[in-house]
N, C-alpha and C. Protein backbone atom coordinates (compact mmCIF):
# COMPACT_ATOMS: atom_id res chain seq x y z
N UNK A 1 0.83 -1.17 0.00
CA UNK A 1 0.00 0.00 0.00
C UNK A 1 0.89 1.25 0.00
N UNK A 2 0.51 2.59 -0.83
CA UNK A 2 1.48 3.48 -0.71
C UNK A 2 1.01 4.50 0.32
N UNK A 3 1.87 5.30 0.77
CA UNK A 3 1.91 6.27 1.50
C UNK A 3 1.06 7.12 1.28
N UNK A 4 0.23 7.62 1.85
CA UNK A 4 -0.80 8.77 1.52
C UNK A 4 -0.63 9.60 2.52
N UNK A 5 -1.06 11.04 2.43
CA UNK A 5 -1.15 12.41 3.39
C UNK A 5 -2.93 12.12 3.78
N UNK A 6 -3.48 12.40 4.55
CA UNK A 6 -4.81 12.16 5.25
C UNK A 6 -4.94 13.83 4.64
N UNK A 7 -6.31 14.12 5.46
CA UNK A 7 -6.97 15.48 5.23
C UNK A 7 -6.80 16.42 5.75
N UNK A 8 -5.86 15.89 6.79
CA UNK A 8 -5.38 17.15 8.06
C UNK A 8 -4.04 17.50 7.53
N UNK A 9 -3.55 16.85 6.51
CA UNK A 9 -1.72 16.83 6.54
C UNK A 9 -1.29 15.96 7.07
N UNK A 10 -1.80 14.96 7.72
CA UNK A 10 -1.38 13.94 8.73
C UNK A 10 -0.84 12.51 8.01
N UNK A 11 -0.18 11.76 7.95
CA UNK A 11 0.32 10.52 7.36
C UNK A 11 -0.79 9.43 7.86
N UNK A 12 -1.05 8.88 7.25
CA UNK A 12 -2.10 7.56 7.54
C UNK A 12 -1.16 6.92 8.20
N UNK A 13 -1.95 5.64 8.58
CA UNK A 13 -1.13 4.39 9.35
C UNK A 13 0.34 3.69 8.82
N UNK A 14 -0.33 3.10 7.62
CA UNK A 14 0.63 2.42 6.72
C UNK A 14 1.67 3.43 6.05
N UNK A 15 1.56 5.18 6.22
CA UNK A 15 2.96 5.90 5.69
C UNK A 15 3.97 5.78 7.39
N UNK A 16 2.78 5.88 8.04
CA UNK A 16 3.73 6.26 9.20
C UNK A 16 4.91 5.33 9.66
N UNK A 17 4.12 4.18 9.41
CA UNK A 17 5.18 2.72 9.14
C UNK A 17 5.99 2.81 8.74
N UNK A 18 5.88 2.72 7.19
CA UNK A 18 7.03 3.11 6.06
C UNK A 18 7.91 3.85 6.55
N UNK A 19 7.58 4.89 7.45
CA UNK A 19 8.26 6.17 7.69
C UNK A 19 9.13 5.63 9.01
N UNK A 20 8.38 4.79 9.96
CA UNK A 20 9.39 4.69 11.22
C UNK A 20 10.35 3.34 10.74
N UNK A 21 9.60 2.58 9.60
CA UNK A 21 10.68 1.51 9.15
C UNK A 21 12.07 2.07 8.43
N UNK A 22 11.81 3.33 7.77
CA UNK A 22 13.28 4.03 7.12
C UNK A 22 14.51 4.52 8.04
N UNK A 23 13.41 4.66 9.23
CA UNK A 23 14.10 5.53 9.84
C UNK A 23 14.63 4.68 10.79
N UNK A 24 14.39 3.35 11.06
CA UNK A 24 14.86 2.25 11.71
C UNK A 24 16.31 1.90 11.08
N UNK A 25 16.02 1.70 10.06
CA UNK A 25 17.09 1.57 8.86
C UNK A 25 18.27 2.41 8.56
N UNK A 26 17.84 3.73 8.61
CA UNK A 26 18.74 4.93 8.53
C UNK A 26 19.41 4.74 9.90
N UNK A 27 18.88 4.44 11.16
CA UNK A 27 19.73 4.78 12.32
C UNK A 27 20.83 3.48 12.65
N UNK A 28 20.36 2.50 11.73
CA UNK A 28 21.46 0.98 11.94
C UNK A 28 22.50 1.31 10.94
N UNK A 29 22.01 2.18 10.08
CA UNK A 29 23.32 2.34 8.26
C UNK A 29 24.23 3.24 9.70
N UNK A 30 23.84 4.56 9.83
CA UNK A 30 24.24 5.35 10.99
C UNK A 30 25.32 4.55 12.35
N UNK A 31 24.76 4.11 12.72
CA UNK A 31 25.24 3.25 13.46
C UNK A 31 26.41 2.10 12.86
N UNK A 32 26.06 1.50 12.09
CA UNK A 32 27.51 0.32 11.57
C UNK A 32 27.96 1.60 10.96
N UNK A 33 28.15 2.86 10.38
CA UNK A 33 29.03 3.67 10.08
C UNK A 33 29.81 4.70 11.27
N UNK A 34 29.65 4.80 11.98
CA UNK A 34 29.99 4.78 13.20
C UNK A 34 31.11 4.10 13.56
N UNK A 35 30.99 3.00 13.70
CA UNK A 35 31.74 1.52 14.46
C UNK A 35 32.78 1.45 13.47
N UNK A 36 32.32 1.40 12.07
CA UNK A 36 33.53 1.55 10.97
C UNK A 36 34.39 2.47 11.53
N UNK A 37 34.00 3.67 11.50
CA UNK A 37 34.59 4.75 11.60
C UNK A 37 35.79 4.58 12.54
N UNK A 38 35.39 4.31 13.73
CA UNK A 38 35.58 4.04 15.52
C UNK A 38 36.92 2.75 15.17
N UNK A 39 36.37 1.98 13.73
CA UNK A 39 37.48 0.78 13.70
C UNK A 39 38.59 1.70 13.24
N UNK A 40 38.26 2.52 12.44
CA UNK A 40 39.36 2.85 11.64
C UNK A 40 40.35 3.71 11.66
N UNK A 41 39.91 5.03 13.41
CA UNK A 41 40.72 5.47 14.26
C UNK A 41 41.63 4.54 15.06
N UNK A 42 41.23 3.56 15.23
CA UNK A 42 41.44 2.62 16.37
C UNK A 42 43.06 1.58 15.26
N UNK A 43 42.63 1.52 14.43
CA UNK A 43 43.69 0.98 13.40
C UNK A 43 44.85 2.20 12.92
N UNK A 44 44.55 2.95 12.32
CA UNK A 44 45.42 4.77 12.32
C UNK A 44 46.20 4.59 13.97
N UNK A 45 45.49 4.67 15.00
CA UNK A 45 46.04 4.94 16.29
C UNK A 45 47.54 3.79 16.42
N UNK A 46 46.88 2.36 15.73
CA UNK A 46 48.62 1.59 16.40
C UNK A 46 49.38 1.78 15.28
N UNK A 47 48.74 2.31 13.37
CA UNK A 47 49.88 2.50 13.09
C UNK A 47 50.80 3.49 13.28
N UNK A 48 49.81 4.32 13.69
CA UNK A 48 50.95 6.04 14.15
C UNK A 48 52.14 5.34 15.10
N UNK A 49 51.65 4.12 15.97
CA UNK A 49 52.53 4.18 17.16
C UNK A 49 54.16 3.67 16.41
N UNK A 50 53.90 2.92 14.97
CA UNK A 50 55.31 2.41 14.44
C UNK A 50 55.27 0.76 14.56
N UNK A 51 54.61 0.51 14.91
CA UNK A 51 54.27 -0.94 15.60
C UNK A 51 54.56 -1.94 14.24
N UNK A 52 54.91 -3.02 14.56
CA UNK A 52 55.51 -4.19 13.64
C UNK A 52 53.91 -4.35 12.99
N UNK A 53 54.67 -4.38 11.87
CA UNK A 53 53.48 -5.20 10.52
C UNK A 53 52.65 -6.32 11.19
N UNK A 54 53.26 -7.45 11.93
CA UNK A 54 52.24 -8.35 12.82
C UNK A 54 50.82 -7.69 13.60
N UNK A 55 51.77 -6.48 14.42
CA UNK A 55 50.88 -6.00 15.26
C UNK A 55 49.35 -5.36 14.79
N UNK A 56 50.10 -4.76 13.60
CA UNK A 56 48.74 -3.83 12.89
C UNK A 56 48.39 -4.57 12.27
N UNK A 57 48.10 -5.96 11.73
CA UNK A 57 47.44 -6.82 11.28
C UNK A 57 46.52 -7.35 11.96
N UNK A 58 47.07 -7.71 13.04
CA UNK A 58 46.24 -8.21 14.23
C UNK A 58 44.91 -7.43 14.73
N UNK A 59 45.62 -6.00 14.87
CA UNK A 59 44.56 -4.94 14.80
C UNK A 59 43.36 -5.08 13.98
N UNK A 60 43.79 -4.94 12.97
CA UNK A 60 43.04 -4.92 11.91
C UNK A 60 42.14 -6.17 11.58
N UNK A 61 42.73 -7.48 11.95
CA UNK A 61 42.02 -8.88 12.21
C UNK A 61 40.57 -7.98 12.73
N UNK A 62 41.37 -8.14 14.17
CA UNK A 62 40.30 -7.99 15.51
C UNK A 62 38.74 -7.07 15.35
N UNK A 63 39.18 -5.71 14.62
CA UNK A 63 38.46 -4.94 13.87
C UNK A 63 37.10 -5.37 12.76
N UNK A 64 38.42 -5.71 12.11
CA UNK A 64 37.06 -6.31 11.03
C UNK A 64 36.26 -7.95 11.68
N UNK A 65 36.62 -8.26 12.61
CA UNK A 65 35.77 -9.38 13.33
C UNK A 65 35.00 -8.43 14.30
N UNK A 66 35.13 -7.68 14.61
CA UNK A 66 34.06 -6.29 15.30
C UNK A 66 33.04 -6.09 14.38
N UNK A 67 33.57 -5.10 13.44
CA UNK A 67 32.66 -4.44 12.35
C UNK A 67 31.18 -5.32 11.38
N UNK A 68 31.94 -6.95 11.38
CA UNK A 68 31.37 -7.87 10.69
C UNK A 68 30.45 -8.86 11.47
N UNK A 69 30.95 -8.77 12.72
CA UNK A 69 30.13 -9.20 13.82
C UNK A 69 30.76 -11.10 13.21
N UNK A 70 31.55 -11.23 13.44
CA UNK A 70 32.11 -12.75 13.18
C UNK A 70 33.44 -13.00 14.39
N UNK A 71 33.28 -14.13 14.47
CA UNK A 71 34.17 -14.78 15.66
C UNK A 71 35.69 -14.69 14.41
N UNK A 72 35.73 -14.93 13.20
CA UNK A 72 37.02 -15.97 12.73
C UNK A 72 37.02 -14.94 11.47
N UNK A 73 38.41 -14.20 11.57
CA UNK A 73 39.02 -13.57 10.93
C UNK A 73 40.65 -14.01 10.29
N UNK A 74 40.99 -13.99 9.22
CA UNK A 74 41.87 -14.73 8.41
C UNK A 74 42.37 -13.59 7.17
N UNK A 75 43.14 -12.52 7.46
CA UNK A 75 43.32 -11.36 6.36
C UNK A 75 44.30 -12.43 5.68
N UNK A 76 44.36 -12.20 4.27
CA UNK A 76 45.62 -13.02 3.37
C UNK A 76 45.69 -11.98 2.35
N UNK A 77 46.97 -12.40 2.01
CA UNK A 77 47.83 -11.50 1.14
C UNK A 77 48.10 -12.33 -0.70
N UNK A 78 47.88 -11.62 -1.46
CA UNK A 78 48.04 -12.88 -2.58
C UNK A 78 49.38 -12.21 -3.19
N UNK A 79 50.17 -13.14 -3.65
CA UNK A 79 51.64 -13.00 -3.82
C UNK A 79 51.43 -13.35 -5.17
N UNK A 80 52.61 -12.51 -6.12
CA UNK A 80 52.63 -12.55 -7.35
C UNK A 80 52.65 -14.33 -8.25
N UNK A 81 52.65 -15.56 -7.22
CA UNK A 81 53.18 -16.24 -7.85
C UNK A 81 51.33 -17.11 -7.01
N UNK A 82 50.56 -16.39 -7.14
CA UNK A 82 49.28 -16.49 -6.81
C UNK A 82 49.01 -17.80 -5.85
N UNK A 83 49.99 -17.64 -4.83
CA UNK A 83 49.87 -18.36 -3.57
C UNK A 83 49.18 -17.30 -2.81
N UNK A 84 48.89 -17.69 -1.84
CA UNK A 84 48.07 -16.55 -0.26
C UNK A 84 49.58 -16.90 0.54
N UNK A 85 49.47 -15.56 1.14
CA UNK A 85 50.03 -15.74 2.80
C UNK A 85 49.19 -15.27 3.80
N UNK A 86 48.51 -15.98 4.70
CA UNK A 86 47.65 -15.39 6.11
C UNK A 86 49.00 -14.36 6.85
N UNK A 87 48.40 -13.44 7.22
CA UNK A 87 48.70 -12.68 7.59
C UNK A 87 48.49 -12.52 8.91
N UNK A 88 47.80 -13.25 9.62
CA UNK A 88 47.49 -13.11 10.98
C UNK A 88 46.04 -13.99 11.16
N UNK A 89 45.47 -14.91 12.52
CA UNK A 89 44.25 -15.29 12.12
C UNK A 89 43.58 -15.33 13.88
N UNK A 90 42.38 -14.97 13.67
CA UNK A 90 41.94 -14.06 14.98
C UNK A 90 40.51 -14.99 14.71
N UNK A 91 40.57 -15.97 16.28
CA UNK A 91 39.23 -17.01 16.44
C UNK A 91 39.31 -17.97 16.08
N UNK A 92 40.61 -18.33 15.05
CA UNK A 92 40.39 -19.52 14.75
C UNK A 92 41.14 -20.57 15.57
N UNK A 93 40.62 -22.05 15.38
CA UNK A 93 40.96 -22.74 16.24
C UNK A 93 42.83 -23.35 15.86
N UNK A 94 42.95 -22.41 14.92
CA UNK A 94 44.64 -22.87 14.64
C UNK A 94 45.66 -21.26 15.14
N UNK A 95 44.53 -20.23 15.31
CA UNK A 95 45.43 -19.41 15.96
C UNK A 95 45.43 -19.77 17.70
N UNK A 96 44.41 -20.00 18.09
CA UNK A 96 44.16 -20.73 19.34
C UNK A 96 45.67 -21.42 20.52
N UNK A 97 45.38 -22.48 19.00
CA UNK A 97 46.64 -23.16 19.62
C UNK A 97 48.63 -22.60 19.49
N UNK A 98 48.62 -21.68 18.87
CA UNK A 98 49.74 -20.99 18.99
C UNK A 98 50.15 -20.62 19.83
């Protein structure tokens, strides 16, 4: 059903919906942009510090297992001779045991 204005100016039932469902929507886009954001000071912050390539990987693991809402993070690197190298691995049960 579409959105209609009533006789007063007023939104009927079914716009007002529409209207608090966008705005449900707009405040979660809002929100995971936020947290991005928040990741991506938070990553800037250890590389300013100089910190070993491990370290800011790890960061950056941990982050995007934040942002994505996932336990098991695995960044890899693809090398010209189109092997991967993991780069660090955050949740999984083989970083675990390290």
């Amino acid at each position: 059903m579409r959105p209609t204005i009533g006789t007063a100016g007023t939104m009927n039932r079914p716009a007002r919906a529409d209207a608090c469902s966008d705005l449900h929507v707009s405040c979660d886009q809002v929100a995971a942009l936020v947290e991005q954001q928040a990741a991506l000071r938070r990553v800037a912050t250890v590389v300013a510090r100089a910190v070993s390539p491990a370290e800011v990987f790890a960061v950056v693991a941990e982050e995007m297992a934040r942002c994505l809402k996932v336990a098991n993070v695995e960044p890899r690197k693809w090398r010209r001779d189109r092997r991967r190298r993991v780069l660090c691995r955050i949740g999984c049960a083989r970083h675990s045991a390290r």
